[in-house]
PDB file of N, CA and C in Angstrom:
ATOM      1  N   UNK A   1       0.852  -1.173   0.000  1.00  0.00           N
ATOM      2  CA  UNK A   1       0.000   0.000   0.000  1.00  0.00           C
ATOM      3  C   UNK A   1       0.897   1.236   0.000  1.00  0.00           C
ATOM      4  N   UNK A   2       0.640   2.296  -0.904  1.00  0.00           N
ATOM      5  CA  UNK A   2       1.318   3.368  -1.203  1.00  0.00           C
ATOM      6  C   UNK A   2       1.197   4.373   0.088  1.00  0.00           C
ATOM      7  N   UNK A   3       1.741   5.304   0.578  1.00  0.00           N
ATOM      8  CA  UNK A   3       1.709   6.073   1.257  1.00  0.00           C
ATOM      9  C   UNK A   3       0.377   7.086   0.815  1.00  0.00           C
ATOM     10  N   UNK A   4       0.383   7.667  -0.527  1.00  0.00           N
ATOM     11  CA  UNK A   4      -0.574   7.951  -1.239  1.00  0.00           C
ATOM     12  C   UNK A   4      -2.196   7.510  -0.811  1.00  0.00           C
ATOM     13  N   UNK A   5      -2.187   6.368  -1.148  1.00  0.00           N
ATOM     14  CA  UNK A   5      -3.627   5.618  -0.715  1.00  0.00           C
ATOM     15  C   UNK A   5      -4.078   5.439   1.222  1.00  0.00           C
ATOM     16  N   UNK A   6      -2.801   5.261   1.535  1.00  0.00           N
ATOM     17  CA  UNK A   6      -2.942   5.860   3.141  1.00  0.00           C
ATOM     18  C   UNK A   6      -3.546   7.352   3.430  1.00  0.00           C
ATOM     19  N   UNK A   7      -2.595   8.090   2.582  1.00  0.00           N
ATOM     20  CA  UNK A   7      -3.116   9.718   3.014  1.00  0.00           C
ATOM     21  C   UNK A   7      -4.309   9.972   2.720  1.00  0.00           C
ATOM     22  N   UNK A   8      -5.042   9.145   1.667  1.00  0.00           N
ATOM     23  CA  UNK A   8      -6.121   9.406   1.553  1.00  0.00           C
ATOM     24  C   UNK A   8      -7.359   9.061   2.919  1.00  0.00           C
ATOM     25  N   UNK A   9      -6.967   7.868   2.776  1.00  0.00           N
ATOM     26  CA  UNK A   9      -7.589   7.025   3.684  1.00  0.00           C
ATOM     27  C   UNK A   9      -7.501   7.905   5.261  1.00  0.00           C
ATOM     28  N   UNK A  10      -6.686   8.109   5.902  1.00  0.00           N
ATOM     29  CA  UNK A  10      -7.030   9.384   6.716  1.00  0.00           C
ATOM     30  C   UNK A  10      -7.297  10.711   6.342  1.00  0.00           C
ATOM     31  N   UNK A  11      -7.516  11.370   5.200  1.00  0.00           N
ATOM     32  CA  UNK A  11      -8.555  12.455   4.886  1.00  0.00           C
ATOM     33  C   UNK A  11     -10.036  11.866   4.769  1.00  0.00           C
ATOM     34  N   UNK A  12      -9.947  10.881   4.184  1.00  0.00           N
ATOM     35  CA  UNK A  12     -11.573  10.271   4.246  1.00  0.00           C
ATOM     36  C   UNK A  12     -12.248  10.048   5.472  1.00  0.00           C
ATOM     37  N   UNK A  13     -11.633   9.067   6.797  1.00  0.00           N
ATOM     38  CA  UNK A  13     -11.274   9.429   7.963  1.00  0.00           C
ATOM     39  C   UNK A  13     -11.540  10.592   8.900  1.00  0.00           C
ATOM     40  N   UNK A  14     -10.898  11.552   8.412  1.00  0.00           N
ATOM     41  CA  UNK A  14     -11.091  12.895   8.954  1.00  0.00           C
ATOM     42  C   UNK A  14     -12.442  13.295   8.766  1.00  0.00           C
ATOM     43  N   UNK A  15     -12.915  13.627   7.623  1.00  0.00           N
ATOM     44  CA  UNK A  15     -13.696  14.201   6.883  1.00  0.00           C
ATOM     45  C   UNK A  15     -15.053  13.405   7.847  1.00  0.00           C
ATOM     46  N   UNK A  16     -14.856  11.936   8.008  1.00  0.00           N
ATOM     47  CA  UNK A  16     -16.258  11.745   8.557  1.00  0.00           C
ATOM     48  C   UNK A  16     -16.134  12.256   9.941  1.00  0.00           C
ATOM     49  N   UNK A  17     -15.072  12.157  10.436  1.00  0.00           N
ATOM     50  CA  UNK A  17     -14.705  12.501  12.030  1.00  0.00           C
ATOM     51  C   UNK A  17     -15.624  13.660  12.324  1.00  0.00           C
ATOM     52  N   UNK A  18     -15.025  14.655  11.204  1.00  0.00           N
ATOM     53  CA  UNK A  18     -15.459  16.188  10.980  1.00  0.00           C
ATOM     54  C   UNK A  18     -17.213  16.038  10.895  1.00  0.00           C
ATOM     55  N   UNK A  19     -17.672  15.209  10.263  1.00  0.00           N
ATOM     56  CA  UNK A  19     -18.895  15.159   9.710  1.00  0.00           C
ATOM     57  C   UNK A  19     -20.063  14.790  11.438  1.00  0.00           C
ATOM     58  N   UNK A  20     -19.192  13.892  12.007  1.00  0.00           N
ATOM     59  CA  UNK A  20     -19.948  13.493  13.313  1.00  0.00           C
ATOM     60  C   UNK A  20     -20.353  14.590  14.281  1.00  0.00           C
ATOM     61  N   UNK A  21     -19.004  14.943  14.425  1.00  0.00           N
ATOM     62  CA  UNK A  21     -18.763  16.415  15.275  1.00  0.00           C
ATOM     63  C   UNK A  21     -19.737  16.935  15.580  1.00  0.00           C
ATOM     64  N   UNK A  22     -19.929  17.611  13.813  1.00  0.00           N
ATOM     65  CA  UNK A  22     -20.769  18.761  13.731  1.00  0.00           C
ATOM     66  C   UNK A  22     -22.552  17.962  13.844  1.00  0.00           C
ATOM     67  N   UNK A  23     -22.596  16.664  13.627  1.00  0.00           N
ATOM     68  CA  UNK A  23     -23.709  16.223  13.775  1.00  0.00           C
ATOM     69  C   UNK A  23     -23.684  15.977  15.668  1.00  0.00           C
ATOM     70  N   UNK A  24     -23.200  15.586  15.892  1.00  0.00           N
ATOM     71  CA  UNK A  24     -23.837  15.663  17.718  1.00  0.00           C
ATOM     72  C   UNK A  24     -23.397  17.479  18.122  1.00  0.00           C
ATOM     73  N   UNK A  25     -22.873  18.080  17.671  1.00  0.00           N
ATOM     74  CA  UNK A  25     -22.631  19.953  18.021  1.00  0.00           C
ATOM     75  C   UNK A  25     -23.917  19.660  17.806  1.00  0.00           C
ATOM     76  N   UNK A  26     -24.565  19.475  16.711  1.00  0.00           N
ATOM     77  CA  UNK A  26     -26.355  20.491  16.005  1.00  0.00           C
ATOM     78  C   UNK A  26     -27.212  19.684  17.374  1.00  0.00           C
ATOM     79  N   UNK A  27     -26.905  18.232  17.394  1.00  0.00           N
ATOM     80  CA  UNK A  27     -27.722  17.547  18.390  1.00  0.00           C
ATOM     81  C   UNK A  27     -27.871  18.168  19.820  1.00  0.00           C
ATOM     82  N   UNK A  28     -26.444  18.065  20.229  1.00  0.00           N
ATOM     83  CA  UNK A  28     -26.771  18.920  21.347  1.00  0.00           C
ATOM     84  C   UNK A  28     -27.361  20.052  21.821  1.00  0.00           C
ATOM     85  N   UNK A  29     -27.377  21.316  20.695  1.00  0.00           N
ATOM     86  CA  UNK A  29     -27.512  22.167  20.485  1.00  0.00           C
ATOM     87  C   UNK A  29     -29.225  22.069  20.667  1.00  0.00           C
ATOM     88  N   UNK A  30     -29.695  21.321  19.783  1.00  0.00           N
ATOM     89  CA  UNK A  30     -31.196  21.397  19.711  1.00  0.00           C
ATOM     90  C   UNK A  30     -31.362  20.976  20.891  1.00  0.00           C
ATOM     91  N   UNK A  31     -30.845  20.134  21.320  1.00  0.00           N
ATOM     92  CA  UNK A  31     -31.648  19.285  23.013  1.00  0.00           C
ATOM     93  C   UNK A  31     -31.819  20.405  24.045  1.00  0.00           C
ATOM     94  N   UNK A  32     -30.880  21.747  24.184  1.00  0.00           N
ATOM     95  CA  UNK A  32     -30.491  22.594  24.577  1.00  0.00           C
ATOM     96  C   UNK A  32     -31.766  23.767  23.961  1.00  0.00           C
ATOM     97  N   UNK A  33     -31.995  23.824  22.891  1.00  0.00           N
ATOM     98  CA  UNK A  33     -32.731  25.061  22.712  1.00  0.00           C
ATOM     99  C   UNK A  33     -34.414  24.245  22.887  1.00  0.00           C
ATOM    100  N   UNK A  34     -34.272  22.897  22.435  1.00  0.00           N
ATOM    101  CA  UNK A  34     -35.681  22.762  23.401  1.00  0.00           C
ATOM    102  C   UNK A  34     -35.838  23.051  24.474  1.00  0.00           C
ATOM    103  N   UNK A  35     -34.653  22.996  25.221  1.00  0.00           N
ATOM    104  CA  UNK A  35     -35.151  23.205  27.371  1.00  0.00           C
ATOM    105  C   UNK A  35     -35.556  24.146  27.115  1.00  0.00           C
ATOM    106  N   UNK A  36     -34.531  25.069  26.598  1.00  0.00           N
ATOM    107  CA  UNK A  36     -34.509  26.668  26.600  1.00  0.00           C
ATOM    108  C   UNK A  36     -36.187  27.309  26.219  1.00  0.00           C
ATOM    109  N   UNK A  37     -36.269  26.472  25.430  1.00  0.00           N
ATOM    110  CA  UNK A  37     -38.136  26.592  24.601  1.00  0.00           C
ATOM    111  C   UNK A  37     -39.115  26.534  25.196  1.00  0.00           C
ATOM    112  N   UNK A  38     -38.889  25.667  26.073  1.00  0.00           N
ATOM    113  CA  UNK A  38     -39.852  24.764  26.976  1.00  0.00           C
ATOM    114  C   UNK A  38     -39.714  25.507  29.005  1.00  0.00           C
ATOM    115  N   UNK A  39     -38.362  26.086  28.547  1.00  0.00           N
ATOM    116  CA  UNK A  39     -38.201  26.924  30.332  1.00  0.00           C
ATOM    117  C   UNK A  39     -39.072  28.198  29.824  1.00  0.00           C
ATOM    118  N   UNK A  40     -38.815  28.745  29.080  1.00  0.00           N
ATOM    119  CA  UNK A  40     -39.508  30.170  28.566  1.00  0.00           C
ATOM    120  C   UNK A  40     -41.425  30.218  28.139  1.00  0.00           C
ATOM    121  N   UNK A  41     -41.675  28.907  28.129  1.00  0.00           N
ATOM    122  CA  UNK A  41     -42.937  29.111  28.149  1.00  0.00           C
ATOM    123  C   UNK A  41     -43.854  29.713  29.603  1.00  0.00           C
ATOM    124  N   UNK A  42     -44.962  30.436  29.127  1.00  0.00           N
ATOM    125  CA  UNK A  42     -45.556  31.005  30.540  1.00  0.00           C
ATOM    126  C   UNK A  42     -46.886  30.385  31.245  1.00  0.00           C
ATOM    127  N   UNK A  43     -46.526  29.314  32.261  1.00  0.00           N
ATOM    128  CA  UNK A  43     -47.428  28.743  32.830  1.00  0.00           C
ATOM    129  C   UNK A  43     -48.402  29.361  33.744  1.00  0.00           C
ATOM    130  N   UNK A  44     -48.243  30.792  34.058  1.00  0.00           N
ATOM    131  CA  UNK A  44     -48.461  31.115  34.729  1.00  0.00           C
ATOM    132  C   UNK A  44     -49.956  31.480  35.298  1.00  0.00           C
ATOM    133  N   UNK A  45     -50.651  31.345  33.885  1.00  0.00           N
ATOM    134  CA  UNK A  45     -52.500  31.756  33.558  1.00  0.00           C
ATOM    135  C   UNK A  45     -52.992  32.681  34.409  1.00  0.00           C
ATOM    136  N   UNK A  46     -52.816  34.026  34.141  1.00  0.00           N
ATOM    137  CA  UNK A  46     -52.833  34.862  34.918  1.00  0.00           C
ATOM    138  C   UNK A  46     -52.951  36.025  33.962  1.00  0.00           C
ATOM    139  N   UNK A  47     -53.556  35.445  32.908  1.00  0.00           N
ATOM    140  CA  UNK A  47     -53.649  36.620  31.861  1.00  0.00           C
ATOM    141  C   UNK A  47     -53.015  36.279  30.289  1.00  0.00           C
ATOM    142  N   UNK A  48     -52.914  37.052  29.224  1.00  0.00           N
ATOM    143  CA  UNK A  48     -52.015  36.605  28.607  1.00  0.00           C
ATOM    144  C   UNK A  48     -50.455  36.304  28.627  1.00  0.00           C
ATOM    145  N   UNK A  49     -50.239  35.268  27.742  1.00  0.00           N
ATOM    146  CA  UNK A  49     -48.694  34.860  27.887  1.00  0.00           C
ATOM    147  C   UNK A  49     -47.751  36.435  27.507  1.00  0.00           C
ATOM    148  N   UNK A  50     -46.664  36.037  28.606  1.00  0.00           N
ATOM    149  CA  UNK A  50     -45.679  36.916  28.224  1.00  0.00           C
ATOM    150  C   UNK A  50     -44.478  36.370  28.072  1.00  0.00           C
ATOM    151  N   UNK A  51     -43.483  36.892  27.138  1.00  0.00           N
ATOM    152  CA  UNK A  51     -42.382  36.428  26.780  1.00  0.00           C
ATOM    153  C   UNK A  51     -41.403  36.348  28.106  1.00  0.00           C
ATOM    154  N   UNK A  52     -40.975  35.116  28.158  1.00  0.00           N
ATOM    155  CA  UNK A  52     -39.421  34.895  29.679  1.00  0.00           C
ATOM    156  C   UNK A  52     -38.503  34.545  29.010  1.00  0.00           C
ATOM    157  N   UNK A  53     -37.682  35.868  29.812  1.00  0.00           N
ATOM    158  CA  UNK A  53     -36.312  35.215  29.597  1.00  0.00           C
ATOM    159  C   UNK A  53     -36.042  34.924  30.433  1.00  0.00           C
ATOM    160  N   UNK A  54     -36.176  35.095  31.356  1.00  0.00           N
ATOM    161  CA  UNK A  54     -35.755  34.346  32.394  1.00  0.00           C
ATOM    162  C   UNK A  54     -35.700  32.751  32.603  1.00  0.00           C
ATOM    163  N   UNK A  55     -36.440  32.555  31.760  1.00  0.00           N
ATOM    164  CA  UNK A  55     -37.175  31.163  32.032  1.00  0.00           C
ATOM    165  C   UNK A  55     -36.177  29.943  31.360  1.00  0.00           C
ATOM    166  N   UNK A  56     -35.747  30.619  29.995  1.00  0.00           N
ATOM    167  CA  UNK A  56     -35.057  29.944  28.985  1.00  0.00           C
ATOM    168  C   UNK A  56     -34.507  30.235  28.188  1.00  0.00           C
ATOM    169  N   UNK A  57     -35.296  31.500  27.814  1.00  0.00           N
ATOM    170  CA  UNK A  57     -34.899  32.294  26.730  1.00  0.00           C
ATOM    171  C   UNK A  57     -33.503  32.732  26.543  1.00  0.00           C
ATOM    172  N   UNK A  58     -32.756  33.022  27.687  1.00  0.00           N
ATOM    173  CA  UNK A  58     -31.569  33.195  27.741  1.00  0.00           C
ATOM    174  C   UNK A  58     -30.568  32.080  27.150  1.00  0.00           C
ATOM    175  N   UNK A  59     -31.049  30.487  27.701  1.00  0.00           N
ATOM    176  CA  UNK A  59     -30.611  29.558  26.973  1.00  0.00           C
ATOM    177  C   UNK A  59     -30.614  29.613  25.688  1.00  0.00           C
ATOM    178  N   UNK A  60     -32.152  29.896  25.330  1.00  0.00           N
ATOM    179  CA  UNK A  60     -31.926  29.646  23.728  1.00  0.00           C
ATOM    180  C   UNK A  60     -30.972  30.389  23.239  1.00  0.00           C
ATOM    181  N   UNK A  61     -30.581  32.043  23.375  1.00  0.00           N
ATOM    182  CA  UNK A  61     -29.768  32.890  22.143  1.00  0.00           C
ATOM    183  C   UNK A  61     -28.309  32.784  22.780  1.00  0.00           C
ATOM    184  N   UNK A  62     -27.875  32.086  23.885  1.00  0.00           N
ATOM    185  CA  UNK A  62     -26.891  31.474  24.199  1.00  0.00           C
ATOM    186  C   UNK A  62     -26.542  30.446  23.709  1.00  0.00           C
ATOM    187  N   UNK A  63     -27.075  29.444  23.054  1.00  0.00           N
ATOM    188  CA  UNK A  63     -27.150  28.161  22.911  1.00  0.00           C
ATOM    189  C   UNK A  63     -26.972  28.247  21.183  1.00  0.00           C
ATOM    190  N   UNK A  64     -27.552  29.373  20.985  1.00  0.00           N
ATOM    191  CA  UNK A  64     -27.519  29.369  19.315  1.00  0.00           C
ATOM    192  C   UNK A  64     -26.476  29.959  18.852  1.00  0.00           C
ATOM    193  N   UNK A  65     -25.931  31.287  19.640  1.00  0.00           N
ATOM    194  CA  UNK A  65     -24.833  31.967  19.079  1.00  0.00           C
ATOM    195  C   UNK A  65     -23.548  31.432  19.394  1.00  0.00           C
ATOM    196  N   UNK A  66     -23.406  30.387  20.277  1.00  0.00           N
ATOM    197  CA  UNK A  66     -22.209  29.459  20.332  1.00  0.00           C
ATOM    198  C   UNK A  66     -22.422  28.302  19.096  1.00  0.00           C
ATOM    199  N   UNK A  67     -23.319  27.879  18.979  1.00  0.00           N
ATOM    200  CA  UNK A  67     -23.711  26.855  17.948  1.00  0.00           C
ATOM    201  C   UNK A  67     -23.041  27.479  16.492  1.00  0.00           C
ATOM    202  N   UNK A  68     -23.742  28.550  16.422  1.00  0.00           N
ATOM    203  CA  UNK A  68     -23.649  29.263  14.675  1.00  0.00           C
ATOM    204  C   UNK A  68     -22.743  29.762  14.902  1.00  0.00           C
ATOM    205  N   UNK A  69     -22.018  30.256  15.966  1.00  0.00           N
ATOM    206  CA  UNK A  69     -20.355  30.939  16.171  1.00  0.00           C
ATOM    207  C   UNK A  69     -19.552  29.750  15.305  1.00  0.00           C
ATOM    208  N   UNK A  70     -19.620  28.422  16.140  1.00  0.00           N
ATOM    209  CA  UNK A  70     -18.418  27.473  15.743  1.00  0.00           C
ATOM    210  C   UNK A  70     -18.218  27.305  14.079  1.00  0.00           C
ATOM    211  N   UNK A  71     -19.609  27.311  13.285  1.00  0.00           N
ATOM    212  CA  UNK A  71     -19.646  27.078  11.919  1.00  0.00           C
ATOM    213  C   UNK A  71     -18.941  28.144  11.486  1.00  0.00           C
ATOM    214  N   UNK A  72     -18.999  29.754  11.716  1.00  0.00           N
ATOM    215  CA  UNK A  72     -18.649  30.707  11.668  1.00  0.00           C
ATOM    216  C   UNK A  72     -16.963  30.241  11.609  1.00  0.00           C
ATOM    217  N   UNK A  73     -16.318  30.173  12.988  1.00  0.00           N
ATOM    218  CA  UNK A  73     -15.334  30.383  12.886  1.00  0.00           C
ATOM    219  C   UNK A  73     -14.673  29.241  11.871  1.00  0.00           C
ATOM    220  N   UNK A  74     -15.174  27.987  11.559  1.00  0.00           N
ATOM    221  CA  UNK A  74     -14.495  27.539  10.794  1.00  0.00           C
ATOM    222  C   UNK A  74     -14.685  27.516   9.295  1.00  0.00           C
ATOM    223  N   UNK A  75     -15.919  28.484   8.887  1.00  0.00           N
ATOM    224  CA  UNK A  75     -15.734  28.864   7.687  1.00  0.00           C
ATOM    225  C   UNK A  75     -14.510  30.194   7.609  1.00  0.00           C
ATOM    226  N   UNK A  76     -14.293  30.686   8.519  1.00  0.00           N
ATOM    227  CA  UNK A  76     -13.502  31.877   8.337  1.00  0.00           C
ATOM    228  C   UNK A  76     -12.198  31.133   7.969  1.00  0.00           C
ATOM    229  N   UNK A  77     -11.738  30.108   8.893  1.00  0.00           N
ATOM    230  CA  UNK A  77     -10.571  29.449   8.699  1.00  0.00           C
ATOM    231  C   UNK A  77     -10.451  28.617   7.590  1.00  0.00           C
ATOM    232  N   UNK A  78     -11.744  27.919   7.433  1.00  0.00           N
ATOM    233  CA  UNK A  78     -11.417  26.366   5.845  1.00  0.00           C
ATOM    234  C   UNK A  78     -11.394  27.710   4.530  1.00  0.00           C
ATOM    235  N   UNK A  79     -12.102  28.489   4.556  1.00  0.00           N
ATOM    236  CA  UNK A  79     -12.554  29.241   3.638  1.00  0.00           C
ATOM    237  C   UNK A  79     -12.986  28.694   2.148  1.00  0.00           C
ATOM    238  N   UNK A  80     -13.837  27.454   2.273  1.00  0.00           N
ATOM    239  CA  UNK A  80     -14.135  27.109   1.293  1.00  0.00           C
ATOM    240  C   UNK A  80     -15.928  27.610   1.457  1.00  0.00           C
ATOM    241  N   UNK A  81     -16.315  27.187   0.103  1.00  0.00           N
ATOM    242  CA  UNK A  81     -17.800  27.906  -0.290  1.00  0.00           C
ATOM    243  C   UNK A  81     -18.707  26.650   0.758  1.00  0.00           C
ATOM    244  N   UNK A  82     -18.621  25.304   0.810  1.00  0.00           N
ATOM    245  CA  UNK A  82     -19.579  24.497   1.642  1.00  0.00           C
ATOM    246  C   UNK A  82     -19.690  25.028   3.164  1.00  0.00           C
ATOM    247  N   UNK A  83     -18.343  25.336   3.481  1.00  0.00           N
ATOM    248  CA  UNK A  83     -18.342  26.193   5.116  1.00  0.00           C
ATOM    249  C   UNK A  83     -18.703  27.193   5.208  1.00  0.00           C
ATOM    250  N   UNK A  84     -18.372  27.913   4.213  1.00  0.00           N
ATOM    251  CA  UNK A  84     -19.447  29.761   4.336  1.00  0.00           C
ATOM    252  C   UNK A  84     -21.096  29.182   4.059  1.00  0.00           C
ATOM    253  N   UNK A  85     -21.372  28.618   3.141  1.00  0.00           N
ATOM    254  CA  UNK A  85     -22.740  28.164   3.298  1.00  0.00           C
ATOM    255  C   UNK A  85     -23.546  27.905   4.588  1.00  0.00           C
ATOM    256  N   UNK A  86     -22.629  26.715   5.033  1.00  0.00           N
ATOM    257  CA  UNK A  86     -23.090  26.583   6.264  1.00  0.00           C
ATOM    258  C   UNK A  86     -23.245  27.410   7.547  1.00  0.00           C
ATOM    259  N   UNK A  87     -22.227  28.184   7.839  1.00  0.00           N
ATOM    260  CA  UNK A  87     -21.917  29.124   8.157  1.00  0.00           C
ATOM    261  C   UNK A  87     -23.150  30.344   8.133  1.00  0.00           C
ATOM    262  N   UNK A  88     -23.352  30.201   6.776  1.00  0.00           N
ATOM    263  CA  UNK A  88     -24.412  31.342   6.777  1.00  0.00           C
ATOM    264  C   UNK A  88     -26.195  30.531   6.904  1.00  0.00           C
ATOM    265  N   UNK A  89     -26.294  29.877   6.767  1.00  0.00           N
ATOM    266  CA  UNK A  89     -27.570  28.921   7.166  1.00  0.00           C
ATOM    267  C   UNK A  89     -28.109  28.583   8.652  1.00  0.00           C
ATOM    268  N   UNK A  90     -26.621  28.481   9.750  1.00  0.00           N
ATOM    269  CA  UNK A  90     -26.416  28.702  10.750  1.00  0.00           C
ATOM    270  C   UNK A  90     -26.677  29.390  11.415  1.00  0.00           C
ATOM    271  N   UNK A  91     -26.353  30.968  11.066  1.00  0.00           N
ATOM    272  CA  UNK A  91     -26.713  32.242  11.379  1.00  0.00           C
ATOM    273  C   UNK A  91     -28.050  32.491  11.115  1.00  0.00           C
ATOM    274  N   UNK A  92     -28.186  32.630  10.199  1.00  0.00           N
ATOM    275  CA  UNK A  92     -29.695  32.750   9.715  1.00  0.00           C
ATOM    276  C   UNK A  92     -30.717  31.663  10.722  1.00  0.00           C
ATOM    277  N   UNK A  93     -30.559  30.542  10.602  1.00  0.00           N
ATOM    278  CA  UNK A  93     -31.772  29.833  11.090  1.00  0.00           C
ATOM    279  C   UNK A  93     -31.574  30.274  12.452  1.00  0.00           C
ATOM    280  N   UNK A  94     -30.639  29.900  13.288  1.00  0.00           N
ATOM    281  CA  UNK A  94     -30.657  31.129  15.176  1.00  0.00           C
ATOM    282  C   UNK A  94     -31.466  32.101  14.959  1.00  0.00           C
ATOM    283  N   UNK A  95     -30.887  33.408  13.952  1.00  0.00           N
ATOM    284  CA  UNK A  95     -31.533  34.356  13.856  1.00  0.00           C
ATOM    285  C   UNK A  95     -33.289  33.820  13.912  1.00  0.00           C
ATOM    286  N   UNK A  96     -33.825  33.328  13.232  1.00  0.00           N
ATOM    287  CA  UNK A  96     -34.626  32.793  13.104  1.00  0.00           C
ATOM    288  C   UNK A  96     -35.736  32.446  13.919  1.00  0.00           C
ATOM    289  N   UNK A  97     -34.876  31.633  14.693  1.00  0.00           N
ATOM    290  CA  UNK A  97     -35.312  30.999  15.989  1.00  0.00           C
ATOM    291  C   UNK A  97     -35.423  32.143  17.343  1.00  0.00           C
ATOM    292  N   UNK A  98     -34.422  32.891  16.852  1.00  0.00           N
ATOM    293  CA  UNK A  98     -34.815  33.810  18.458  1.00  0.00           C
ATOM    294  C   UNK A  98     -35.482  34.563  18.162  1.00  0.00           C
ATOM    295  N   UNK A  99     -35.684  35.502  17.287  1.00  0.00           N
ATOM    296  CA  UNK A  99     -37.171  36.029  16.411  1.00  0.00           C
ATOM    297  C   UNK A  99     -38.485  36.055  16.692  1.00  0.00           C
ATOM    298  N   UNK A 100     -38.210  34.645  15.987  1.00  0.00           N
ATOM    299  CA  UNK A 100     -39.633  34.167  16.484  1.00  0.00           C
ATOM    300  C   UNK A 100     -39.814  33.618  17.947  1.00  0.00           C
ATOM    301  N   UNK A 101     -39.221  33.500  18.499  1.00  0.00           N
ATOM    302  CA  UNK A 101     -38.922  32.742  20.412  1.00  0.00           C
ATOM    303  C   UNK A 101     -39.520  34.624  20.944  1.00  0.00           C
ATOM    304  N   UNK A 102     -39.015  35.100  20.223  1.00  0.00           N
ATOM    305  CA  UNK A 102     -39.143  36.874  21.269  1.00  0.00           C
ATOM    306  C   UNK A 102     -40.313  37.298  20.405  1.00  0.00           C
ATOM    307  N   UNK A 103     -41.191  37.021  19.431  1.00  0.00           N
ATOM    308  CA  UNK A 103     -41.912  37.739  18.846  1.00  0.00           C
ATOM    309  C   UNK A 103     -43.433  36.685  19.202  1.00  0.00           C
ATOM    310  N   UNK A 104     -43.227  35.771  19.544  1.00  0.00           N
ATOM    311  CA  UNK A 104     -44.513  35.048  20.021  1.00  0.00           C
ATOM    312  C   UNK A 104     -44.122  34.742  21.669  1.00  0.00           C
ATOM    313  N   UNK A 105     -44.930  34.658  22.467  1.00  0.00           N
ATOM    314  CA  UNK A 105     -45.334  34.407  23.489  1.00  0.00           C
ATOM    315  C   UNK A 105     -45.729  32.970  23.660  1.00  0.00           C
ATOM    316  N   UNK A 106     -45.484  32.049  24.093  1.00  0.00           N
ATOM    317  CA  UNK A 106     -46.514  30.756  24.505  1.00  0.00           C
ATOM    318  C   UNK A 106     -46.597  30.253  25.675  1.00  0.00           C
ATOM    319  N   UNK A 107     -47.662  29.856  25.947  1.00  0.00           N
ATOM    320  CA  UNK A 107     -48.296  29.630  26.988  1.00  0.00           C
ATOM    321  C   UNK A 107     -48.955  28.474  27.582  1.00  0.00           C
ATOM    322  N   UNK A 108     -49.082  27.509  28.345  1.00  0.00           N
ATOM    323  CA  UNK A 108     -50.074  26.297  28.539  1.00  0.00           C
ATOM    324  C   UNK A 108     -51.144  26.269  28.787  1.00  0.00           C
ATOM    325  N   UNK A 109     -51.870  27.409  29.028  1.00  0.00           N
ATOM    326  CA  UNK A 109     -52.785  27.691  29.389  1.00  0.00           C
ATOM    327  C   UNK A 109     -53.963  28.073  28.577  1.00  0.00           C
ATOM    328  N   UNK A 110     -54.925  27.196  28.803  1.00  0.00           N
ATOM    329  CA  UNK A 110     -56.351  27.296  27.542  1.00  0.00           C
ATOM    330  C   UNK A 110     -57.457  27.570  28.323  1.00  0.00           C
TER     331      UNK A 110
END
């Protein structure tokens, strides 16, 4: 076996290593912005729902801007077009998510 076909064989290697990573990062991440989802709701029935941060909310845009940071910083560093993509899909969907987390209210109460 060539040295050649080795080097490959640990970039291929890598590449899934890389690929896991970022799949349990997103995993965790979501398990995390559900609490965060689910602390910020207002049980309180005492009127209409009001937005908490206290509750979770803080988790969530904590939880997201470390999340979409990491894609960030390593599109800055790989500087290829699949990592800025991601990178920017990242950003955007957080954005997204805290948006709408601060622009609706929810509540358990019917």
């Amino acid at each position: 076996m060539s040295l050649r076909v080795q080097a490959q064989d640990v970039t291929i290697w890598r590449k899934i290593g890389v690929l896991f990573l970022a799949l349990v990062w997103t995993l965790v991440a979501a398990a995390l912005v559900l609490f965060g989802l689910w602390g910020s709701i207002d049980a309180s029935c005492d009127g209409p729902a009001e937005r908490d941060m206290a509750g979770g909310g803080w988790l969530v845009i904590a939880t997201l801007s470390v999340w979409s940071g990491a894609f960030v910083v390593c599109a800055l560093r790989l500087r290829t077009v699949t990592a800025a993509v991601l990178a920017t899909l990242s950003v955007v969907s957080s954005t997204l998510v805290v948006v709408n987390m601060l622009a609706t209210a929810s509540g358990l109460c019917w």
